[in-house]
C-alpha atoms as a PDB file:
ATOM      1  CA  UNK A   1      12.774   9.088  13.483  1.00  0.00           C
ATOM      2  CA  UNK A   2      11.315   8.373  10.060  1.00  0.00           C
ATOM      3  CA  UNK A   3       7.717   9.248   9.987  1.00  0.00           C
ATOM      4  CA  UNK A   4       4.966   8.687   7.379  1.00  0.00           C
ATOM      5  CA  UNK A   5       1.857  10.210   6.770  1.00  0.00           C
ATOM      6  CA  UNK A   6      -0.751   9.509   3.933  1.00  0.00           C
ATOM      7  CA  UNK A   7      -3.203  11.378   2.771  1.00  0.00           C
ATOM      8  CA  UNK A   8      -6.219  11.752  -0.212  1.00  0.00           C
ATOM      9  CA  UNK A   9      -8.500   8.863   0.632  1.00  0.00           C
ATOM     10  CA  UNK A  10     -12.237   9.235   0.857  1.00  0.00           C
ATOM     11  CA  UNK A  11     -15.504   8.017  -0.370  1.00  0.00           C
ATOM     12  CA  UNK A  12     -15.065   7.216  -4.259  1.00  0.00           C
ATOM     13  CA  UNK A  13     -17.979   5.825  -6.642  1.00  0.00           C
ATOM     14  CA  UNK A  14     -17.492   2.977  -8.631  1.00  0.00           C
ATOM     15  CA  UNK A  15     -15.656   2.910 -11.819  1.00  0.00           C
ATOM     16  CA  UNK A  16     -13.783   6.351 -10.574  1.00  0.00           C
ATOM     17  CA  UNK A  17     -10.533   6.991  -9.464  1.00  0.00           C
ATOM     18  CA  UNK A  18      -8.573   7.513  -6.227  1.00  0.00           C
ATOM     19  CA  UNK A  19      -4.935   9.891  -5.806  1.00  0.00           C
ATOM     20  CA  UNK A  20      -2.609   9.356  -2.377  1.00  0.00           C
ATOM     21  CA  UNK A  21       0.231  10.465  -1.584  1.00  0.00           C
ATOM     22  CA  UNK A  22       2.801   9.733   1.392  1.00  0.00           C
ATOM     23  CA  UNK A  23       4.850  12.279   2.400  1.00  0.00           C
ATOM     24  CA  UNK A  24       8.347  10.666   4.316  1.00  0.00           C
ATOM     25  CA  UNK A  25       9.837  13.350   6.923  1.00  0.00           C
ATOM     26  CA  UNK A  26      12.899  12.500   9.121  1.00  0.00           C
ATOM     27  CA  UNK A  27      15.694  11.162   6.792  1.00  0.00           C
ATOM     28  CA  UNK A  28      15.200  11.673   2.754  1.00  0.00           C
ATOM     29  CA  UNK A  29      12.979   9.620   0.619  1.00  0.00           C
ATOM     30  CA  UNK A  30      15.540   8.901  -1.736  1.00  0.00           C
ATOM     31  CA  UNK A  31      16.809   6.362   1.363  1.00  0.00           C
ATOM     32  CA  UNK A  32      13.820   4.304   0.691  1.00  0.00           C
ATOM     33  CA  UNK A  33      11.827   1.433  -1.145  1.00  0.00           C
ATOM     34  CA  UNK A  34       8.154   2.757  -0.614  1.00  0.00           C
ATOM     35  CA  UNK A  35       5.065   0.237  -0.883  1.00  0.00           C
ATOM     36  CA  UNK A  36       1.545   0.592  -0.786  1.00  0.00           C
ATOM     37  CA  UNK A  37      -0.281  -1.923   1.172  1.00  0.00           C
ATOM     38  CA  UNK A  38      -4.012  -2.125   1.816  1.00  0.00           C
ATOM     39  CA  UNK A  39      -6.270  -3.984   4.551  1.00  0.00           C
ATOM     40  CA  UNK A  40      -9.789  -4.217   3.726  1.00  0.00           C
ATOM     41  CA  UNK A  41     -11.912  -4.813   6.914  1.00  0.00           C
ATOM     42  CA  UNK A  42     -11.590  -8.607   8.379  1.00  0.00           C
ATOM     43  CA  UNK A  43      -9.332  -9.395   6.301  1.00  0.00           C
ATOM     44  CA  UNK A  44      -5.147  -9.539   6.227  1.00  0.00           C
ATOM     45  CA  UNK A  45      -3.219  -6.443   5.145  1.00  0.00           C
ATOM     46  CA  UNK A  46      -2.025  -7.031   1.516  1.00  0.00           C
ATOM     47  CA  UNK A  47       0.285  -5.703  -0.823  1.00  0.00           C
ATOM     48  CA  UNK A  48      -0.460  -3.548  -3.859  1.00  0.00           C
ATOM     49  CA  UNK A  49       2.699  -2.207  -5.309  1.00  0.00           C
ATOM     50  CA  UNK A  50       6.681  -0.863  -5.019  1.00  0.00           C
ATOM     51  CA  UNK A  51       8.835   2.010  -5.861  1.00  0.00           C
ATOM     52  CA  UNK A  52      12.073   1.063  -5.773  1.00  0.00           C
ATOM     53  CA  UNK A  53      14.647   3.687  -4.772  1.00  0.00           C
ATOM     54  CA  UNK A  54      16.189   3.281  -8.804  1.00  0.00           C
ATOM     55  CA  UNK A  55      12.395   4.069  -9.580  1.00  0.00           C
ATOM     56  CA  UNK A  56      11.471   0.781 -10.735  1.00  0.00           C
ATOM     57  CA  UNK A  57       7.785  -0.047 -10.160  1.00  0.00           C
ATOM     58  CA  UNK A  58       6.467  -3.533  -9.646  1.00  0.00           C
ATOM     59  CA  UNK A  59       2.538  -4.394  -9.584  1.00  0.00           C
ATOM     60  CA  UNK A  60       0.309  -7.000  -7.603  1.00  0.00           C
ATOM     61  CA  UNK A  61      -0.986  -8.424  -9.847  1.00  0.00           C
ATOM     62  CA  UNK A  62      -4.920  -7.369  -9.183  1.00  0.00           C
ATOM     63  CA  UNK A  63      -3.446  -3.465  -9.600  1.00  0.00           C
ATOM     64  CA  UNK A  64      -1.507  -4.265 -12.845  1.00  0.00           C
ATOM     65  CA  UNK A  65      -3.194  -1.811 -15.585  1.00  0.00           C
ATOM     66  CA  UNK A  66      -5.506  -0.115 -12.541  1.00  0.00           C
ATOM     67  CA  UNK A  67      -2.417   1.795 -10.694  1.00  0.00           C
ATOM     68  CA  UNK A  68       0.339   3.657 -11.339  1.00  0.00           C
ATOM     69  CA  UNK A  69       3.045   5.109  -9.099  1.00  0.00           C
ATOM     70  CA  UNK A  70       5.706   7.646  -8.910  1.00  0.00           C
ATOM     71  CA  UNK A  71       8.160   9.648  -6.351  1.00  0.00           C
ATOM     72  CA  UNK A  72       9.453  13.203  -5.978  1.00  0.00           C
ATOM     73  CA  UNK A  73      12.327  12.636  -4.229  1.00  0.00           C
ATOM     74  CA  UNK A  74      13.144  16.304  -3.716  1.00  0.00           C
ATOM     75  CA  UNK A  75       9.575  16.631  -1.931  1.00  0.00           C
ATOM     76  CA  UNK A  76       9.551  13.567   0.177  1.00  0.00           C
ATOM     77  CA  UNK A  77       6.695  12.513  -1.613  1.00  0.00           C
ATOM     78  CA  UNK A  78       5.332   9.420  -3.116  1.00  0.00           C
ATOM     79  CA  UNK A  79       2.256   9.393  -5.192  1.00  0.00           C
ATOM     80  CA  UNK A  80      -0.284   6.473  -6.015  1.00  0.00           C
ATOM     81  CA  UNK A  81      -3.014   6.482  -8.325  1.00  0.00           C
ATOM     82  CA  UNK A  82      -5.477   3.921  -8.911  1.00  0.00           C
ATOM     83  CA  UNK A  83      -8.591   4.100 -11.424  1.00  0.00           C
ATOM     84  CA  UNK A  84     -11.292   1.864 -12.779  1.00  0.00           C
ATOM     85  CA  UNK A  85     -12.142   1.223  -8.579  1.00  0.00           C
ATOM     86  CA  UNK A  86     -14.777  -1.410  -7.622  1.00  0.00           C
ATOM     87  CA  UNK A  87     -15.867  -2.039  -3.663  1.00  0.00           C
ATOM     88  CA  UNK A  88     -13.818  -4.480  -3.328  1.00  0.00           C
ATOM     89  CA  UNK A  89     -10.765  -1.931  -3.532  1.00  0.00           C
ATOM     90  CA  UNK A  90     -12.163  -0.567  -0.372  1.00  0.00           C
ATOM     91  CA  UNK A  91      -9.659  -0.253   2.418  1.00  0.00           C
ATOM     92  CA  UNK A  92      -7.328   2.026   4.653  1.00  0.00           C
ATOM     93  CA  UNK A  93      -4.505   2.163   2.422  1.00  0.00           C
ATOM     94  CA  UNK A  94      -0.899   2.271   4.287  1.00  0.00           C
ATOM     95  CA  UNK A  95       2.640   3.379   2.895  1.00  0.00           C
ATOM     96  CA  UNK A  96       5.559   1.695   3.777  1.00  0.00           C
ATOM     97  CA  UNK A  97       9.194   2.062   3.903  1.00  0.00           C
ATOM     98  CA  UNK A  98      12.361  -0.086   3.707  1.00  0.00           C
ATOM     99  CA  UNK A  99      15.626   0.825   3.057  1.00  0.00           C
ATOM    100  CA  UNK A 100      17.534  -2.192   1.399  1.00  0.00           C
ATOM    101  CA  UNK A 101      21.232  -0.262   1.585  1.00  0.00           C
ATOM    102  CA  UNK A 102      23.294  -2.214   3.881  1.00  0.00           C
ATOM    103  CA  UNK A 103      25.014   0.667   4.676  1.00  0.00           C
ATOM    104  CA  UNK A 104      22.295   2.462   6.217  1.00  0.00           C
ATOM    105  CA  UNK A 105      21.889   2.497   9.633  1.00  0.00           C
ATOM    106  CA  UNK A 106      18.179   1.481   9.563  1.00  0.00           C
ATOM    107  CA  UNK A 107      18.957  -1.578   7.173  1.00  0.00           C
ATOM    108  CA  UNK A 108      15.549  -3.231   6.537  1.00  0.00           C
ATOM    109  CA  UNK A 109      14.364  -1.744   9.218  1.00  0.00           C
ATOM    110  CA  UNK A 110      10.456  -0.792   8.328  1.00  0.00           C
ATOM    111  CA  UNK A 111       8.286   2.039   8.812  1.00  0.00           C
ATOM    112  CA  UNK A 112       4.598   2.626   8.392  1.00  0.00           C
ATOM    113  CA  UNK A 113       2.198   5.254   8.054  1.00  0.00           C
ATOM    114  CA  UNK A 114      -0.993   5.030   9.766  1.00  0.00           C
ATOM    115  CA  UNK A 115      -3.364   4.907   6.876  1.00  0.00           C
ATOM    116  CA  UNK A 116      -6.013   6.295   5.012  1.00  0.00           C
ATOM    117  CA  UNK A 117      -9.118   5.055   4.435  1.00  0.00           C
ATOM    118  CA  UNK A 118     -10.997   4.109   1.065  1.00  0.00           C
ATOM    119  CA  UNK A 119     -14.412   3.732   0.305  1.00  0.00           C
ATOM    120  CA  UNK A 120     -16.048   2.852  -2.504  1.00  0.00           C
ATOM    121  CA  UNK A 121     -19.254   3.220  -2.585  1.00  0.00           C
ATOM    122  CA  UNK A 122     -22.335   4.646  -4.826  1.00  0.00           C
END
């Protein structure tokens, strides 16, 4: 069972920056496309950005220039940084994983971590 748990959110001011990271136990990382999604209260969850398995990174396009993301495949562990942060970037922020190998035997199958939360506030 693939299991995903995120971790480094908190209450962040304005104009600072925030650092998670999702740590993927169960089968190895390298396995997986990880995402970061976000839901802000009331409102849908929504996508922020992708590392691919071949380590390409793609961007909504409100993070474009703001985030940044990379993965340590030998530790399981995906990192996300995000920095110039308004209160509108609050939100519990959620990893998510897809493998897209047809081999695998959890083809697009998807897994999600339970979230951390994100405030940003004075």
């Amino acid at each position: 069972q693939v299991q995903l748990v995120e971790s480094g959110g908190g209450l962040v001011q304005p104009g600072g920056s925030l650092s998670l990271s999702c740590t993927v136990s169960g089968r190895p990382l390298n396995l997986y496309n990880i995402d970061w999604y976000r839901q802000a209260p009331g409102t849908e969850r929504e996508w922020v950005v992708r590392i691919s398995r071949s380590l390409t990174a793609e961007y909504a396009e409100f993070a474009e220039g703001r985030c940044s993301i990379f993965r340590d495949d030998a530790k399981n562990t995906v990192y996300f940084h995000m920095k110039s942060l308004k209160p509108e970037d609050t939100a519990v922020y959620f990893c998510h994983a897809q493998s897209d190998d047809r081999d695998a035997s959890d083809y697009l199958m998807e897994y999600w971590g339970k979230g951390t939360p994100v405030t940003v506030n004075p």
